[in-house]
Protein backbone atom coordinates (compact mmCIF):
# COMPACT_ATOMS: atom_id res chain seq x y z
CA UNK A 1 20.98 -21.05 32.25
CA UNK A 2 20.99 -19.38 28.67
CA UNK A 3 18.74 -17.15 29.80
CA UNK A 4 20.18 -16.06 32.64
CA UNK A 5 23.33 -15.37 30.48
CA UNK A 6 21.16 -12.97 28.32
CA UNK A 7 19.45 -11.29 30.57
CA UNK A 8 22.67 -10.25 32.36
CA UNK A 9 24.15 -8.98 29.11
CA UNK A 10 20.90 -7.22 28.41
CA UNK A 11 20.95 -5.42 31.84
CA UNK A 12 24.50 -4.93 31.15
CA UNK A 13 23.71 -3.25 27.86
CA UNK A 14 21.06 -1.17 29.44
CA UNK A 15 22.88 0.31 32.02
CA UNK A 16 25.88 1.15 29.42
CA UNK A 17 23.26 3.10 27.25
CA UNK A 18 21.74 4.62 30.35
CA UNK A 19 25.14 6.41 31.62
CA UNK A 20 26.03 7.31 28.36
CA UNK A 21 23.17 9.08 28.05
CA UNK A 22 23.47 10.62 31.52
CA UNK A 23 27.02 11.63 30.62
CA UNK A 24 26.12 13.29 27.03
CA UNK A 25 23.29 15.10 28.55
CA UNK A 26 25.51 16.52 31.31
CA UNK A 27 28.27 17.50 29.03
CA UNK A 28 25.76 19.75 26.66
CA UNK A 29 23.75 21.12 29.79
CA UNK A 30 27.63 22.25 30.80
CA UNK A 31 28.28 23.38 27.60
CA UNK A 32 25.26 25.87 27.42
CA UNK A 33 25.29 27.03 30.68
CA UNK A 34 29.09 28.28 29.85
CA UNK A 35 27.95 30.00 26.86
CA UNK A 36 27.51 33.76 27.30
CA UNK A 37 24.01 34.30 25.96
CA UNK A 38 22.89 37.92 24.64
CA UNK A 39 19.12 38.19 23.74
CA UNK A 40 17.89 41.11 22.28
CA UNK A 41 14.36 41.66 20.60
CA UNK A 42 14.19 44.64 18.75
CA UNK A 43 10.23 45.67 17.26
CA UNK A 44 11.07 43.91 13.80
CA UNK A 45 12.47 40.66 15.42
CA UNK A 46 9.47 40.77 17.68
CA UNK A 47 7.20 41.40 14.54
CA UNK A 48 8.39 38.59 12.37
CA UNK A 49 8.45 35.86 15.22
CA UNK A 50 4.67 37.19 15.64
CA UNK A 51 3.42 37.07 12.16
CA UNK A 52 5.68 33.31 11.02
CA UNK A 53 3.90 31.55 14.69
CA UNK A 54 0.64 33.37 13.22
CA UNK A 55 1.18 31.74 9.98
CA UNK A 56 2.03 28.53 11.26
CA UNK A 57 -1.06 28.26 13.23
CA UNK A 58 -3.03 29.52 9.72
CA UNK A 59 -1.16 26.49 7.80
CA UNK A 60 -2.57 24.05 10.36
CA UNK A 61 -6.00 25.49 10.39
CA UNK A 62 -6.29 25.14 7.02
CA UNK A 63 -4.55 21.72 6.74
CA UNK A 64 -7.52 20.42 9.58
CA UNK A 65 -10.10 21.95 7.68
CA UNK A 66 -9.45 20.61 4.03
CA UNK A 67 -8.81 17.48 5.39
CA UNK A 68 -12.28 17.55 7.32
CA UNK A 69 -14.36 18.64 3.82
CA UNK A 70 -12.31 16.15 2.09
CA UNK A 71 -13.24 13.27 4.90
CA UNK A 72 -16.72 14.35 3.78
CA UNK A 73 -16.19 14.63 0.37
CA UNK A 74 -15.13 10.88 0.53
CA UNK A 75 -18.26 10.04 2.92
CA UNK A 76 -20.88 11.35 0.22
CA UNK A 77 -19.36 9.51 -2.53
CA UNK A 78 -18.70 6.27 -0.77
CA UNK A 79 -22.42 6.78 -0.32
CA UNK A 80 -23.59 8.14 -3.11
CA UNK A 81 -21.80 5.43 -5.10
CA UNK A 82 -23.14 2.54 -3.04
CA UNK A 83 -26.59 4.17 -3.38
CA UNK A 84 -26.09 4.13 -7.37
CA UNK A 85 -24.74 0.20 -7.07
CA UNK A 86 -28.03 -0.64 -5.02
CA UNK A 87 -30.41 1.15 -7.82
CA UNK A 88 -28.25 -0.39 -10.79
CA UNK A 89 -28.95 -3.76 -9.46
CA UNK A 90 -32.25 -3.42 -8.81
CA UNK A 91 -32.52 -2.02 -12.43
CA UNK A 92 -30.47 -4.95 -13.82
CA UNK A 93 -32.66 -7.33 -12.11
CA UNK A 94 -35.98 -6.21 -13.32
CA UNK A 95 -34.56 -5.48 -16.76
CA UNK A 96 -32.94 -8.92 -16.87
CA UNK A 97 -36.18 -10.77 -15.65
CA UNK A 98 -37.66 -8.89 -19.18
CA UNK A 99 -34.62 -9.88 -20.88
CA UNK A 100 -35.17 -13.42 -20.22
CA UNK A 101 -38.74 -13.57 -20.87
CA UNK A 102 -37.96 -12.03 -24.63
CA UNK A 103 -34.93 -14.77 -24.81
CA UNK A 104 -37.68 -17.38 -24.02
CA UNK A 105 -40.27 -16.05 -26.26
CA UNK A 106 -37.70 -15.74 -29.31
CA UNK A 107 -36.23 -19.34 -28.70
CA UNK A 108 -40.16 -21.07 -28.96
CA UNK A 109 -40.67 -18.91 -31.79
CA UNK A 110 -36.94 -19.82 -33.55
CA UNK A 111 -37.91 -23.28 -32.91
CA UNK A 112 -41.21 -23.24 -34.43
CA UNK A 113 -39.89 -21.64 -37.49
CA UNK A 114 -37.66 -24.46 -37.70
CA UNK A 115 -39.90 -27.04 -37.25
CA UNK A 116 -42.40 -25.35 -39.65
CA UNK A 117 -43.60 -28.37 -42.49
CA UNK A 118 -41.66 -30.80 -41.00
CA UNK A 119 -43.39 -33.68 -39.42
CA UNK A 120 -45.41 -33.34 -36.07
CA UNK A 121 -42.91 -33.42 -32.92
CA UNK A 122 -42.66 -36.83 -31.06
CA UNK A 123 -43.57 -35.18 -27.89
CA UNK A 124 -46.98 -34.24 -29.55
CA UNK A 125 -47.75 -38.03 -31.34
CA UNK A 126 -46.74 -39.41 -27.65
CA UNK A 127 -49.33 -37.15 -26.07
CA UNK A 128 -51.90 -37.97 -28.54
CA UNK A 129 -51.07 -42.22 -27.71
CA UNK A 130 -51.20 -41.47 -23.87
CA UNK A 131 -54.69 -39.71 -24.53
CA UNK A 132 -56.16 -42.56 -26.54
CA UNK A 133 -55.03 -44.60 -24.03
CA UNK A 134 -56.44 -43.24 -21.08
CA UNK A 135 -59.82 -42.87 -22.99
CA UNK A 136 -60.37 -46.68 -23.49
CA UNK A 137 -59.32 -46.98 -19.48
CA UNK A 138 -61.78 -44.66 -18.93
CA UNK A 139 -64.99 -46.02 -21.37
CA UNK A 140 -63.94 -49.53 -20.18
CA UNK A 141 -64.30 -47.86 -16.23
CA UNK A 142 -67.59 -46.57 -17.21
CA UNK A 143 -69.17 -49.78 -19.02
CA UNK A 144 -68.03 -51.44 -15.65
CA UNK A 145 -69.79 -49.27 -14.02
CA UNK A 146 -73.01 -48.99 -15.53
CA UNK A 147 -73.07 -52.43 -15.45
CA UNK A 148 -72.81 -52.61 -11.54
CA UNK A 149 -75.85 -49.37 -11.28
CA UNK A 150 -78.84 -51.07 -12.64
CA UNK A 151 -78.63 -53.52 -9.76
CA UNK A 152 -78.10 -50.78 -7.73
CA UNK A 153 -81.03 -48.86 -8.26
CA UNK A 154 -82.75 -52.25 -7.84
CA UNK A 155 -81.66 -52.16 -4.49
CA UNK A 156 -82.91 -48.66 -4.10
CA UNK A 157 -86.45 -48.70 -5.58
CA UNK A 158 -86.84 -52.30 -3.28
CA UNK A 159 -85.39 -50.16 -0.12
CA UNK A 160 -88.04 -46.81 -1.14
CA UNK A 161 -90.79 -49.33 -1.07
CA UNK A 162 -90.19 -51.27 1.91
CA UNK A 163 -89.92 -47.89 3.88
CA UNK A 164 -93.12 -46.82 2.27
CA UNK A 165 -95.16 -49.41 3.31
């Protein structure tokens, strides 16, 4: 029912606007048809209407031209300076893929002049154990199996003669 309420008031509203409107309008279109008017154009009236609508239309020629250059103006350097970011980080990445590696080679050398006359690293003397290690594994694999080939070739030089005869 609220709305209702408003919309009537709103239509109300819109209806006062719309004759007052109607009534202003008709009072001025009154107003100047009363009015006596007198036109006369002499040559230098005529000539300075001519030459300010000329200049007018010269303003806004100009104003839609420099703003077309400068549309462009804005166009190459958007691109030009996104074509400048792309080659900058291409650069950056390349140089700091160089960078690194020189980091990397200074730190090892840093830390062997640091460690230079002191005692052998622990990564180095644990290498050296797993080594030792892995040889007796491996000469303890190989006496096991050199045990285990005589009989083998036994079995072989039996098999050759067999087929031979």
């Amino acid at each position: 029912m609220s709305d209702d309420k408003k919309n009537s008031k709103i239509g109300l509203w819109e209806w006062v606007k719309a004759i007052s409107t109607l009534a202003i309008v008709g009072v001025f279109s009154y107003k100047v048809y009363l009015t006596p008017i007198n036109l006369t154009v002499d040559f230098p009236t005529l000539l300075s209407l001519l030459l300010a609508l000329f200049s007018v239309a010269l303003a806004a020629l100009f104003y839609f031209k420099a703003t077309e250059t400068s549309n462009t103006f804005y166009d190459n350097t958007y691109n030009f300076t996104k074509d400048i970011a792309q080659l900058l980080v291409k650069i950056e990445s390349g140089f700091g893929e160089r960078l690194r590696n020189l980091d990397e080679g200074y730190t090892s050398m840093r830390d062997s002049l640091q460690h230079y006359g002191s005692k052998p690293n622990d990564d180095v003397e644990e290498t050296k154990k797993k080594i030792e290690t892995e040889k007796v594994k491996w000469i303890k694999w190989f006496k096991k199996e050199t045990k285990l080939l005589p009989s083998s070739l036994k079995d072989l030089i039996c098999r050759k003669k067999k087929n031979q005869k």
